[in-house]
N, C-alpha and C. Protein backbone atom coordinates (compact mmCIF):
# COMPACT_ATOMS: atom_id res chain seq x y z
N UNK A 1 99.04 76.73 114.13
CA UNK A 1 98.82 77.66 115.22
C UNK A 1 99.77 78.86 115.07
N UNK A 2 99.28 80.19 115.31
CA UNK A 2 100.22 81.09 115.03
C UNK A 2 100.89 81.49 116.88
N UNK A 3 102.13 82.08 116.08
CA UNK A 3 102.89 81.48 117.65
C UNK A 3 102.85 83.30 118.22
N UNK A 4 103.04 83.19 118.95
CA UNK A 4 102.99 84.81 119.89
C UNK A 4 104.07 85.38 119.22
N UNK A 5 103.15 86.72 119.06
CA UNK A 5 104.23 87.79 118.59
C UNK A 5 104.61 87.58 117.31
N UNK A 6 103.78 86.99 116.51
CA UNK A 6 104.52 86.50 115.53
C UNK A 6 103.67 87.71 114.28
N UNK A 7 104.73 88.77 114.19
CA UNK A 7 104.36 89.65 113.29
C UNK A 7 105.17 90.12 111.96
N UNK A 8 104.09 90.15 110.69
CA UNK A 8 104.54 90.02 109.62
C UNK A 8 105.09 91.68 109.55
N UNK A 9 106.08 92.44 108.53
CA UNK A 9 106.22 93.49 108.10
C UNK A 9 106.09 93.37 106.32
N UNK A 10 105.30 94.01 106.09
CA UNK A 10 105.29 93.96 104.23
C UNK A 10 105.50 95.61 104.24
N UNK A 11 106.64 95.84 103.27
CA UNK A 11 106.78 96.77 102.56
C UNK A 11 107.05 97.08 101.31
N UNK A 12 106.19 97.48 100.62
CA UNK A 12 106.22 98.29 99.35
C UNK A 12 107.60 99.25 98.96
N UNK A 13 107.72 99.37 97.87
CA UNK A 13 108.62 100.28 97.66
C UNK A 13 108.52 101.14 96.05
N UNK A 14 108.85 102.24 96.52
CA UNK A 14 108.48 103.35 95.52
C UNK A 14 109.42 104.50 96.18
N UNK A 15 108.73 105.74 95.42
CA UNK A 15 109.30 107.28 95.59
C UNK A 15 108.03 107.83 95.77
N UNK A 16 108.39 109.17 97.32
CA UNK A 16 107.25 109.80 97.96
C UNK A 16 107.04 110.95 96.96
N UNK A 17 106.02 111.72 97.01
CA UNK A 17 105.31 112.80 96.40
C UNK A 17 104.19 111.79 95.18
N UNK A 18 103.54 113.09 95.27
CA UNK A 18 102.84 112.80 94.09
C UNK A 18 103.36 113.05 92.49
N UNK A 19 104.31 113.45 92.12
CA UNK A 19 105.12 113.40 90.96
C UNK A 19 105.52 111.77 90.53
N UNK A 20 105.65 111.35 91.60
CA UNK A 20 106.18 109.85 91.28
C UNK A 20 104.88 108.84 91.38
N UNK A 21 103.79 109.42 91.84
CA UNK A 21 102.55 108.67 92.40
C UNK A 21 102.14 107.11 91.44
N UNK A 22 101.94 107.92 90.11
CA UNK A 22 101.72 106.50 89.30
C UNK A 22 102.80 106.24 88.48
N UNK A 23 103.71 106.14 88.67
CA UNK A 23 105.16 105.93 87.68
C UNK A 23 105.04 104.20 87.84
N UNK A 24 106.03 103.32 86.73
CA UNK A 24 106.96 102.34 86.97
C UNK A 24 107.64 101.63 88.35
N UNK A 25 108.24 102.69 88.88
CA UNK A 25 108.73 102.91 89.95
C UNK A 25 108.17 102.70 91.54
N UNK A 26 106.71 103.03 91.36
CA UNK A 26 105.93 102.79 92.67
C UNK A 26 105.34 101.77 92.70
N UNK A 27 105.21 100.82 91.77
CA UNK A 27 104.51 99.51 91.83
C UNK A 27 104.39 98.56 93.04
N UNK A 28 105.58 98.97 93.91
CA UNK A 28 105.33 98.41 94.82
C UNK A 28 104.43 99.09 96.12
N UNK A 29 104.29 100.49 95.64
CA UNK A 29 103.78 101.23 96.77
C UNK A 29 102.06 100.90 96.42
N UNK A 30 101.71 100.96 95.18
CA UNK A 30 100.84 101.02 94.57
C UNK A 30 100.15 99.30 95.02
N UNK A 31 100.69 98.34 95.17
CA UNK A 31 99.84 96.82 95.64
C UNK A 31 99.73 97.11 97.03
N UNK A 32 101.27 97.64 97.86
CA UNK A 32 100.72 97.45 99.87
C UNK A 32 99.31 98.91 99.70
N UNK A 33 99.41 99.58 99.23
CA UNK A 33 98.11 100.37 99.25
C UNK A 33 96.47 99.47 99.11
N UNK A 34 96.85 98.65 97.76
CA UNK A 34 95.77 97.79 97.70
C UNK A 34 95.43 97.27 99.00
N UNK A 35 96.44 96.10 99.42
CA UNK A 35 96.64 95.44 100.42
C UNK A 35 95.93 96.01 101.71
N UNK A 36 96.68 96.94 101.63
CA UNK A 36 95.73 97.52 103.23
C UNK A 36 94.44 98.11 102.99
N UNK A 37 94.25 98.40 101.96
CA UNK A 37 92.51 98.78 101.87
C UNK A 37 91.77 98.07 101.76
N UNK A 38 92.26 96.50 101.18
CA UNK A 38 91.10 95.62 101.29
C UNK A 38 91.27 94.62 102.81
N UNK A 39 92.13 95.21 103.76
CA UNK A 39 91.97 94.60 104.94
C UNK A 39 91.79 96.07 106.10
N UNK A 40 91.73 96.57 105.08
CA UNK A 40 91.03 97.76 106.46
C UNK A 40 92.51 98.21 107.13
N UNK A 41 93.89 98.32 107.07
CA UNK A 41 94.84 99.07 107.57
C UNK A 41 94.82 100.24 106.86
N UNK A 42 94.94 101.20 107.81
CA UNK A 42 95.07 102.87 107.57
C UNK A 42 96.54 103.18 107.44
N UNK A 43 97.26 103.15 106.26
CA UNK A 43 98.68 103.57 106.36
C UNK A 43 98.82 104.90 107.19
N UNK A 44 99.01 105.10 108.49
CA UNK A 44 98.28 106.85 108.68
C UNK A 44 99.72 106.94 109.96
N UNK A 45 100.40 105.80 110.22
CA UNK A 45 101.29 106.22 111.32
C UNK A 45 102.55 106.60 110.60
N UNK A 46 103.27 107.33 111.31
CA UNK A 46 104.94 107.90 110.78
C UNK A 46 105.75 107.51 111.79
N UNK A 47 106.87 106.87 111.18
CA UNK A 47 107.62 106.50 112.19
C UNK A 47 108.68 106.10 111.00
N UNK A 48 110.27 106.41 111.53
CA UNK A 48 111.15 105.33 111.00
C UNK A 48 111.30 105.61 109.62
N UNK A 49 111.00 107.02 108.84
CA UNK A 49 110.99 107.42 108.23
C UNK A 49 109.80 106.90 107.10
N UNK A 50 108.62 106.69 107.36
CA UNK A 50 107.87 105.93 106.42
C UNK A 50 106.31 106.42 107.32
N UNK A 51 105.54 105.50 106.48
CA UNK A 51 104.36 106.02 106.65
C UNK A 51 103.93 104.37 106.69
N UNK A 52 102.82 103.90 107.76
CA UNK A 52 102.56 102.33 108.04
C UNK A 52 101.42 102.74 108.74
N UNK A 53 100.79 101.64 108.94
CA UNK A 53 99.51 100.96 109.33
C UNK A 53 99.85 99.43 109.93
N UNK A 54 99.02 99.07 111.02
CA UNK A 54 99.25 97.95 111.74
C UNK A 54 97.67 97.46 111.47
N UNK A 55 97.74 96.02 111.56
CA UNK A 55 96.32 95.35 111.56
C UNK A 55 96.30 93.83 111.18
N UNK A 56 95.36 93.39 111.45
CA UNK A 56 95.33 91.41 110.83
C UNK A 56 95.40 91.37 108.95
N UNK A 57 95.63 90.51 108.90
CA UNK A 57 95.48 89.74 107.25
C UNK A 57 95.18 87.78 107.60
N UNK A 58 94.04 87.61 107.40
CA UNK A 58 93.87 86.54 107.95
C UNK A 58 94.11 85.52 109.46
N UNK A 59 94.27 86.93 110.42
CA UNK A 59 94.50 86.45 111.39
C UNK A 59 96.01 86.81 111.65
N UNK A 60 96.54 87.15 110.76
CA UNK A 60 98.03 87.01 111.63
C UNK A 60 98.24 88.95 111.31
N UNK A 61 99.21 89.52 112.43
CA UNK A 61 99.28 90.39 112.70
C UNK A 61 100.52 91.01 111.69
N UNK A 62 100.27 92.34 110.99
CA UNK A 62 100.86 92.67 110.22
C UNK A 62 100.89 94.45 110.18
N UNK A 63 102.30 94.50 109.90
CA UNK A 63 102.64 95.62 109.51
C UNK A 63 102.56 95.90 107.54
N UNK A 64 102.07 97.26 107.64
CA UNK A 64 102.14 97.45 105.90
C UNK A 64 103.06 98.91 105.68
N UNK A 65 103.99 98.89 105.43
CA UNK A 65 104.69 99.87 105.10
C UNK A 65 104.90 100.72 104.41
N UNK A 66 105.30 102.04 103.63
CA UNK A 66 105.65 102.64 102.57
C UNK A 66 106.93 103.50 103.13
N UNK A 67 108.50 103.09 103.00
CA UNK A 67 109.24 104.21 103.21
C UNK A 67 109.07 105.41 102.34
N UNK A 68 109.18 106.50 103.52
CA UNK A 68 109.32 107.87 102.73
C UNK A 68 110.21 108.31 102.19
N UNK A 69 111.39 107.57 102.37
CA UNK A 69 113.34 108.28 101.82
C UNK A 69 112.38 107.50 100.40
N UNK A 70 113.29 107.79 99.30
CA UNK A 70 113.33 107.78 97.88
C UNK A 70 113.97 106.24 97.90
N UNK A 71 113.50 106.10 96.70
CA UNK A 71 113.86 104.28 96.64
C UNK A 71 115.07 103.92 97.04
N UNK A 72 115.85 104.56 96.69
CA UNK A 72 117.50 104.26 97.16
C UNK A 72 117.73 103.95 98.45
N UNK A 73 117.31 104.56 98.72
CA UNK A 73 117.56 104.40 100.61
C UNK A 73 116.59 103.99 101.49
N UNK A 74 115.26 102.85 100.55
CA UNK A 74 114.71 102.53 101.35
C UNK A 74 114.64 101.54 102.43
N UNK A 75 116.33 100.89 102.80
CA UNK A 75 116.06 100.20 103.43
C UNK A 75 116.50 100.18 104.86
N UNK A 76 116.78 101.94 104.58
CA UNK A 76 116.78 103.14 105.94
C UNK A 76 115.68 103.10 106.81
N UNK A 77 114.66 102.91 106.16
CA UNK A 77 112.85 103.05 107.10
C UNK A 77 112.82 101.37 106.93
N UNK A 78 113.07 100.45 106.54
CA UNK A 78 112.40 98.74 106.34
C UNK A 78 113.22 98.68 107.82
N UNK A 79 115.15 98.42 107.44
CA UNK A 79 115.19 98.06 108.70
C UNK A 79 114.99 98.64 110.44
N UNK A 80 115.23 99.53 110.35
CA UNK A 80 114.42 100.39 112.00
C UNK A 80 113.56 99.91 112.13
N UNK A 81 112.64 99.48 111.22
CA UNK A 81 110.85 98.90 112.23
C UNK A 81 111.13 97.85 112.13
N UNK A 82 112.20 97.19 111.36
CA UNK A 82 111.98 95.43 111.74
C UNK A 82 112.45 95.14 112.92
N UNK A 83 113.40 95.95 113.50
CA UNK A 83 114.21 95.82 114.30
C UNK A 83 113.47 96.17 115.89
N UNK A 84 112.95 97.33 115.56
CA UNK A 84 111.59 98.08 117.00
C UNK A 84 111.19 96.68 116.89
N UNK A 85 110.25 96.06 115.83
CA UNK A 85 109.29 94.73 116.17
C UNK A 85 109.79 93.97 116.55
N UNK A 86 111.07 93.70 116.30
CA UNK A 86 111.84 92.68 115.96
C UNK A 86 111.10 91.35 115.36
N UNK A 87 111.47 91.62 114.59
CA UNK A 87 110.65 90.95 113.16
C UNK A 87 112.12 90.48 112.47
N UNK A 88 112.57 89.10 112.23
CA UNK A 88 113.20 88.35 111.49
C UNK A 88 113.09 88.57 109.81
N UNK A 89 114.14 88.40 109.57
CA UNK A 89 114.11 88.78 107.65
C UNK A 89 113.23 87.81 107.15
N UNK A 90 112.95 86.53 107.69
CA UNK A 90 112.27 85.72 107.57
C UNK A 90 110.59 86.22 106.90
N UNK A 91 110.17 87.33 107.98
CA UNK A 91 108.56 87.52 108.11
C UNK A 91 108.93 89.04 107.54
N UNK A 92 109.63 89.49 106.90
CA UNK A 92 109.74 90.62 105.84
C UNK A 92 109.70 90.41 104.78
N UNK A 93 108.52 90.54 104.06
CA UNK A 93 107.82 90.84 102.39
C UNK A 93 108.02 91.77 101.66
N UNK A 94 108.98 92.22 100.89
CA UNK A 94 109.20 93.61 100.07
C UNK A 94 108.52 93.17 98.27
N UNK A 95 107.70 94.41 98.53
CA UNK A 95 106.96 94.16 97.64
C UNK A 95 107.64 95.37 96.50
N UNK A 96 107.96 95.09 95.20
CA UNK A 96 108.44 96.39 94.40
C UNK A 96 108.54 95.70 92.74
N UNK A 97 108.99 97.27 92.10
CA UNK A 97 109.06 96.67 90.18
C UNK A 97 110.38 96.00 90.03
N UNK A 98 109.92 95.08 88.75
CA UNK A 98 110.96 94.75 87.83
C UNK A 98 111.01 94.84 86.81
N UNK A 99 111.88 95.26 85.97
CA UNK A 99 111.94 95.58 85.00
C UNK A 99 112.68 94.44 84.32
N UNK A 100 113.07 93.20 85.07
CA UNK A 100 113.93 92.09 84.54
C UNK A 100 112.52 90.91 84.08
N UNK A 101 111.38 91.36 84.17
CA UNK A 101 109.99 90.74 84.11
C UNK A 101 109.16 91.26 83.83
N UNK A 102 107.98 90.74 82.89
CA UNK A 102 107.63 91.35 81.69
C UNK A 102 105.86 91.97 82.27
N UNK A 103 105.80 93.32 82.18
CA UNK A 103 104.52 93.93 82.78
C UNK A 103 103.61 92.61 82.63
N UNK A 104 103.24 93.27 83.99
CA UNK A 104 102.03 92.53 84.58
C UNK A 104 101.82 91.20 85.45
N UNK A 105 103.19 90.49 84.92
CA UNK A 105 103.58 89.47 85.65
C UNK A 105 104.00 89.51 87.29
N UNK A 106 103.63 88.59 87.76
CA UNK A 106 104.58 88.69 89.13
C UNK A 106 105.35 86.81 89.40
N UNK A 107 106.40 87.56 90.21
CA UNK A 107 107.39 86.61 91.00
C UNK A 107 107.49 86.68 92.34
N UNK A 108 107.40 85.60 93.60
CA UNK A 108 107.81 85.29 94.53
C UNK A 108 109.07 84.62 94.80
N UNK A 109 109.65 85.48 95.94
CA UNK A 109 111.21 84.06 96.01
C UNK A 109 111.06 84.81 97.10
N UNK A 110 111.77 83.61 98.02
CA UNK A 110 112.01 83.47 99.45
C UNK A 110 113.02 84.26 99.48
N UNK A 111 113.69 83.96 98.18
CA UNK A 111 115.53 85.11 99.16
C UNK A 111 116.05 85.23 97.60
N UNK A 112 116.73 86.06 97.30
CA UNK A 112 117.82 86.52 96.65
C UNK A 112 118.85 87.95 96.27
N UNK A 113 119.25 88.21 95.40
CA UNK A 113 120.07 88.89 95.02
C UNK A 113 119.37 90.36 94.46
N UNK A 114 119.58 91.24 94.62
CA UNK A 114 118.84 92.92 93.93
C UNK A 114 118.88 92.90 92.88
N UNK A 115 119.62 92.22 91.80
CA UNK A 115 119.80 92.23 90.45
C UNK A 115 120.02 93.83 90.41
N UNK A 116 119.11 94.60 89.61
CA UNK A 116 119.89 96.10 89.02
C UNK A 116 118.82 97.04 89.63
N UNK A 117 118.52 96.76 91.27
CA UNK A 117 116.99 97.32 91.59
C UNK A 117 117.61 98.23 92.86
N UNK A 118 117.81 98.95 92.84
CA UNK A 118 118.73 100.17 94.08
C UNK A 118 117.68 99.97 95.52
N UNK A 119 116.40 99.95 95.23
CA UNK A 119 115.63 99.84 96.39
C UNK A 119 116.17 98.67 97.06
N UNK A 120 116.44 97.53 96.25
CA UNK A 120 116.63 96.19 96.94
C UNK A 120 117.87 96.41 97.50
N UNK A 121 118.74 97.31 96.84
CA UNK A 121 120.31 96.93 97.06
C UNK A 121 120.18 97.69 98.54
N UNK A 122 119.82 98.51 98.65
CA UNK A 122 119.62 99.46 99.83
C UNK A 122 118.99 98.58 101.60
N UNK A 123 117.59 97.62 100.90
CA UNK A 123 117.45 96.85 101.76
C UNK A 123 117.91 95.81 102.55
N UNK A 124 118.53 94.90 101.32
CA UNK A 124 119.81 94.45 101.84
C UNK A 124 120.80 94.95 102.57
N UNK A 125 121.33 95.56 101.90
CA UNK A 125 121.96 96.52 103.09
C UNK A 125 121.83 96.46 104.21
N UNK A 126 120.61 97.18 104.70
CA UNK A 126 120.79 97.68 105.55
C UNK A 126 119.78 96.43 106.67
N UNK A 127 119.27 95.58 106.49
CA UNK A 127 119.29 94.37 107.06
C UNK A 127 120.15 93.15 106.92
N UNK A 128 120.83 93.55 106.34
CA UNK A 128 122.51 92.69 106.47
C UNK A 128 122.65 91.43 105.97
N UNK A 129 121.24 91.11 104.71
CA UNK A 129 120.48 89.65 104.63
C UNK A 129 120.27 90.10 103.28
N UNK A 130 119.88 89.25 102.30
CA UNK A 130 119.41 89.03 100.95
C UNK A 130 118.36 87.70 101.38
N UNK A 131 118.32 87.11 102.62
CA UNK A 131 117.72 86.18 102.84
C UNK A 131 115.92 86.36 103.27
N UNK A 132 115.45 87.30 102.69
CA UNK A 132 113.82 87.65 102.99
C UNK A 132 112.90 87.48 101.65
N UNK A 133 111.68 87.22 102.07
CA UNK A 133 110.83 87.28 101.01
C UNK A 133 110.53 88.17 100.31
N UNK A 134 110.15 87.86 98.99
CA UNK A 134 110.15 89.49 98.36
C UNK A 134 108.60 88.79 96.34
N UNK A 135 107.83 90.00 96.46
CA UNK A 135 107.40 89.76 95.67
C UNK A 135 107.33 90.93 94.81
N UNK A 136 107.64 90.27 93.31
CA UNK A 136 108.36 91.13 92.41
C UNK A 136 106.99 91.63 91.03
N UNK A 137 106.64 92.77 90.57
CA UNK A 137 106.12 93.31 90.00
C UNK A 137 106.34 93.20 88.51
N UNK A 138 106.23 92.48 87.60
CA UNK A 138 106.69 92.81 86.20
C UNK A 138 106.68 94.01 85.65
N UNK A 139 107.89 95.10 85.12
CA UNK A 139 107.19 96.31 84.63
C UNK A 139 108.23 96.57 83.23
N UNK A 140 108.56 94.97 82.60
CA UNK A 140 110.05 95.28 81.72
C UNK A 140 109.46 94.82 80.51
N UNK A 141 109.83 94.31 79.37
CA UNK A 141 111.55 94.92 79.55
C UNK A 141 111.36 96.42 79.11
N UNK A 142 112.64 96.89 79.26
CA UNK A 142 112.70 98.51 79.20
C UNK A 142 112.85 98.65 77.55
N UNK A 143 111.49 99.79 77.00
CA UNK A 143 111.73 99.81 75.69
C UNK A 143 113.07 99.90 74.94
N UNK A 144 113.22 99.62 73.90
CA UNK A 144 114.28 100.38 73.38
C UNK A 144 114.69 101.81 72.93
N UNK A 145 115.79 101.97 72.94
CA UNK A 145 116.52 103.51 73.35
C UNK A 145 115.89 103.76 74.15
N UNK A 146 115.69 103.35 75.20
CA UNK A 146 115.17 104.44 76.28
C UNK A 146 116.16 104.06 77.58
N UNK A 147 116.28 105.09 78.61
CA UNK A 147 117.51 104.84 79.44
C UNK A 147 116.27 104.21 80.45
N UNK A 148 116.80 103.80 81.62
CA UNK A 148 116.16 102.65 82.42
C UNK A 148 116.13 103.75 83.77
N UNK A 149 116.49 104.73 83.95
CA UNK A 149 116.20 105.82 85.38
C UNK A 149 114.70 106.52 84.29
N UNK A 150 114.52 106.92 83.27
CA UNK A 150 113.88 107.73 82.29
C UNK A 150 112.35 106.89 82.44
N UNK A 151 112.49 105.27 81.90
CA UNK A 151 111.43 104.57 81.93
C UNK A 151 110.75 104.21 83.25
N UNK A 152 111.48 103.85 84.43
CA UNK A 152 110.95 103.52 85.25
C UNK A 152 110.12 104.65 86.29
N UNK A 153 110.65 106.19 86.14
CA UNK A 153 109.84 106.74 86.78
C UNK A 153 108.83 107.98 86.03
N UNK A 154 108.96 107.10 84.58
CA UNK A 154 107.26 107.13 83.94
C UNK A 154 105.96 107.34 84.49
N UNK A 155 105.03 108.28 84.17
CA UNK A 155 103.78 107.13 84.56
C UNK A 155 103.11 106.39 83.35
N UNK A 156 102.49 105.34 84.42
CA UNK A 156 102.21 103.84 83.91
C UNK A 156 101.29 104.96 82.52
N UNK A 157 101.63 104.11 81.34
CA UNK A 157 100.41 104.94 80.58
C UNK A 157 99.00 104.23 80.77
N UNK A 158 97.82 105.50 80.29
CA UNK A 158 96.44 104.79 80.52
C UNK A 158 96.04 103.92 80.01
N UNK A 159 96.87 102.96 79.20
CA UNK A 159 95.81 101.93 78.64
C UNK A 159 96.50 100.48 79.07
N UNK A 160 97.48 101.26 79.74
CA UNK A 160 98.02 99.91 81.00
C UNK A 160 97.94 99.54 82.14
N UNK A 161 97.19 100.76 82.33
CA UNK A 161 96.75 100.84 84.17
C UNK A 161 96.03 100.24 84.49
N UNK A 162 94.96 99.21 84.14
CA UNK A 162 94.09 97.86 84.09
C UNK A 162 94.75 96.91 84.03
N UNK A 163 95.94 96.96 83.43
CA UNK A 163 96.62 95.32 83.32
C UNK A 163 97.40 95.71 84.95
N UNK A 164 97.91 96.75 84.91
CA UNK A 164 99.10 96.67 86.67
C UNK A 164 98.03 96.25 87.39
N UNK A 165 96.95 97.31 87.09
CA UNK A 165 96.11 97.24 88.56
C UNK A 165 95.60 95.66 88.97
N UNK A 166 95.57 94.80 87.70
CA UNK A 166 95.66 93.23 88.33
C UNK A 166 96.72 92.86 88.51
N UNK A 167 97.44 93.33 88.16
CA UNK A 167 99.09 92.71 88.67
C UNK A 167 99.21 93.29 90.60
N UNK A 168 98.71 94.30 90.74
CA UNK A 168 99.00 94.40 92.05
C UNK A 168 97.68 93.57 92.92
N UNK A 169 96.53 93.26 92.14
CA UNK A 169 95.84 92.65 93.06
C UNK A 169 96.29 91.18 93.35
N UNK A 170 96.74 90.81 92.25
CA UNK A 170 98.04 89.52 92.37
C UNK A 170 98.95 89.23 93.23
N UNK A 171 99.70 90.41 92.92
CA UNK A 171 100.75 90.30 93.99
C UNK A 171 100.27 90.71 95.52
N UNK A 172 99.46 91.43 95.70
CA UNK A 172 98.74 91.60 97.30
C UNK A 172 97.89 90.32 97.32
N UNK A 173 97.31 89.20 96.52
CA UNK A 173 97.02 87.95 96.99
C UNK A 173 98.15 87.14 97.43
N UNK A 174 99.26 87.38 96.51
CA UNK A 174 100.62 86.54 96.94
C UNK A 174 101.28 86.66 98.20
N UNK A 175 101.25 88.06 98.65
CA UNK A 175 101.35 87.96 99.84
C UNK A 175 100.63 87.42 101.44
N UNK A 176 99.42 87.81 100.77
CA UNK A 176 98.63 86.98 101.72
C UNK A 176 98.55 85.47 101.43
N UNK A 177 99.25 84.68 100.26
CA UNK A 177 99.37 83.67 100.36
C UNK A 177 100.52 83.27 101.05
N UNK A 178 101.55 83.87 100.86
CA UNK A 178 103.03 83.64 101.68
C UNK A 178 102.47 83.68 103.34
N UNK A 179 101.92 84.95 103.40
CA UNK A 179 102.04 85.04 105.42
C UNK A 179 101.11 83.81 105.79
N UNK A 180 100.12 83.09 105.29
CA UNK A 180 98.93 82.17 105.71
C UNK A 180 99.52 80.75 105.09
N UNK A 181 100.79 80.85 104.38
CA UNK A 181 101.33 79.47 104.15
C UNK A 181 102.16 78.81 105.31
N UNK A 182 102.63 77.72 104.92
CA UNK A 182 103.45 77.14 106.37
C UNK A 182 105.00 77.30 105.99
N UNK A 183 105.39 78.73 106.01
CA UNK A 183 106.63 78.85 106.12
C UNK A 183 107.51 79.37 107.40
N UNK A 184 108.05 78.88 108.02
CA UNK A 184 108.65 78.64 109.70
C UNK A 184 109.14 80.05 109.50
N UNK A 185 109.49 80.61 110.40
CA UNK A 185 109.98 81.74 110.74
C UNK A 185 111.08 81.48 111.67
């Protein structure tokens, strides 16, 4: 039974403009986009420095996010709306790349550490927790000689953009497997 009020926040994470649109870097912006188009949320509200959409995913009530600050500081716009909802780190999904995992792949974990990912370090932060769900994008390892700010806000080249684009339909199933699983809040 889903209990009152009991609302999910998933946010993506990337860099705003269209310069960064299909890079490395937006992978996470690039699945909550999926996400809400195949459940019908209109990312179309501003608030909290970000751009979101409210609506169901199998019944349970959900926020889909994209902060607008630049990855670094995205966890300037995550925490303000968790906090308006008040929404527990618990029922916060950050969806974004890794470069510690090999394109195309994805990872779920309930909680951990940012490893070398500034978006994460930022979120943490600024929800005061490493303790939230988070599903992770494969986009590594980083070629050789190449610096790792250089590769990641690449864009994806074209004959890889079929393999992400199932990697994000993946990881936007994973999430809807996390919010519809029986994990307590």
């Amino acid at each position: 039974m889903i209990r009152e009020k009991e609302i999910w926040l998933v946010a993506g994470l990337g860099n705003p403009g269209d310069k960064y649109a299909y890079t490395w870097h937006n992978c996470g912006f690039l699945a909550v986009e999926y996400l809400a188009d195949k459940y019908g949320i209109t990312l179309s509200k501003s608030k909290w420095n970000s751009v979101y959409g409210k609506g169901k995913i199998e019944g349970r009530e959900v926020i889909i996010m994209k902060p607008k600050t630049f990855m670094n500081l995205s966890g300037e716009a995550i925490a303000p709306a968790a906090n308006y909802f008040k929404i527990p780190p618990s029922r916060i999904i950050v969806v974004y790349d890794d470069i510690d995992i090999n394109i195309g792949k994805i990872r779920v974990r309930e909680k951990g550490s940012a490893g070398t990912h500034n978006g994460m370090k930022s979120v943490i932060k600024c929800l005061g927790t490493s303790e939230f769900p988070r599903v992770r994008i494969g986009t590594g390892p980083v070629p050789e000689h190449r610096e790792l700010i250089d590769y990641v806000l690449e864009q994806i080249p074209k004959d890889q953009r079929q393999e992400m684009m199932d990697s994000f339909i993946a990881a936007s199933d994973s999430v809807v497997e996390y919010i519809t699983g029986n994990h307590d809040s």
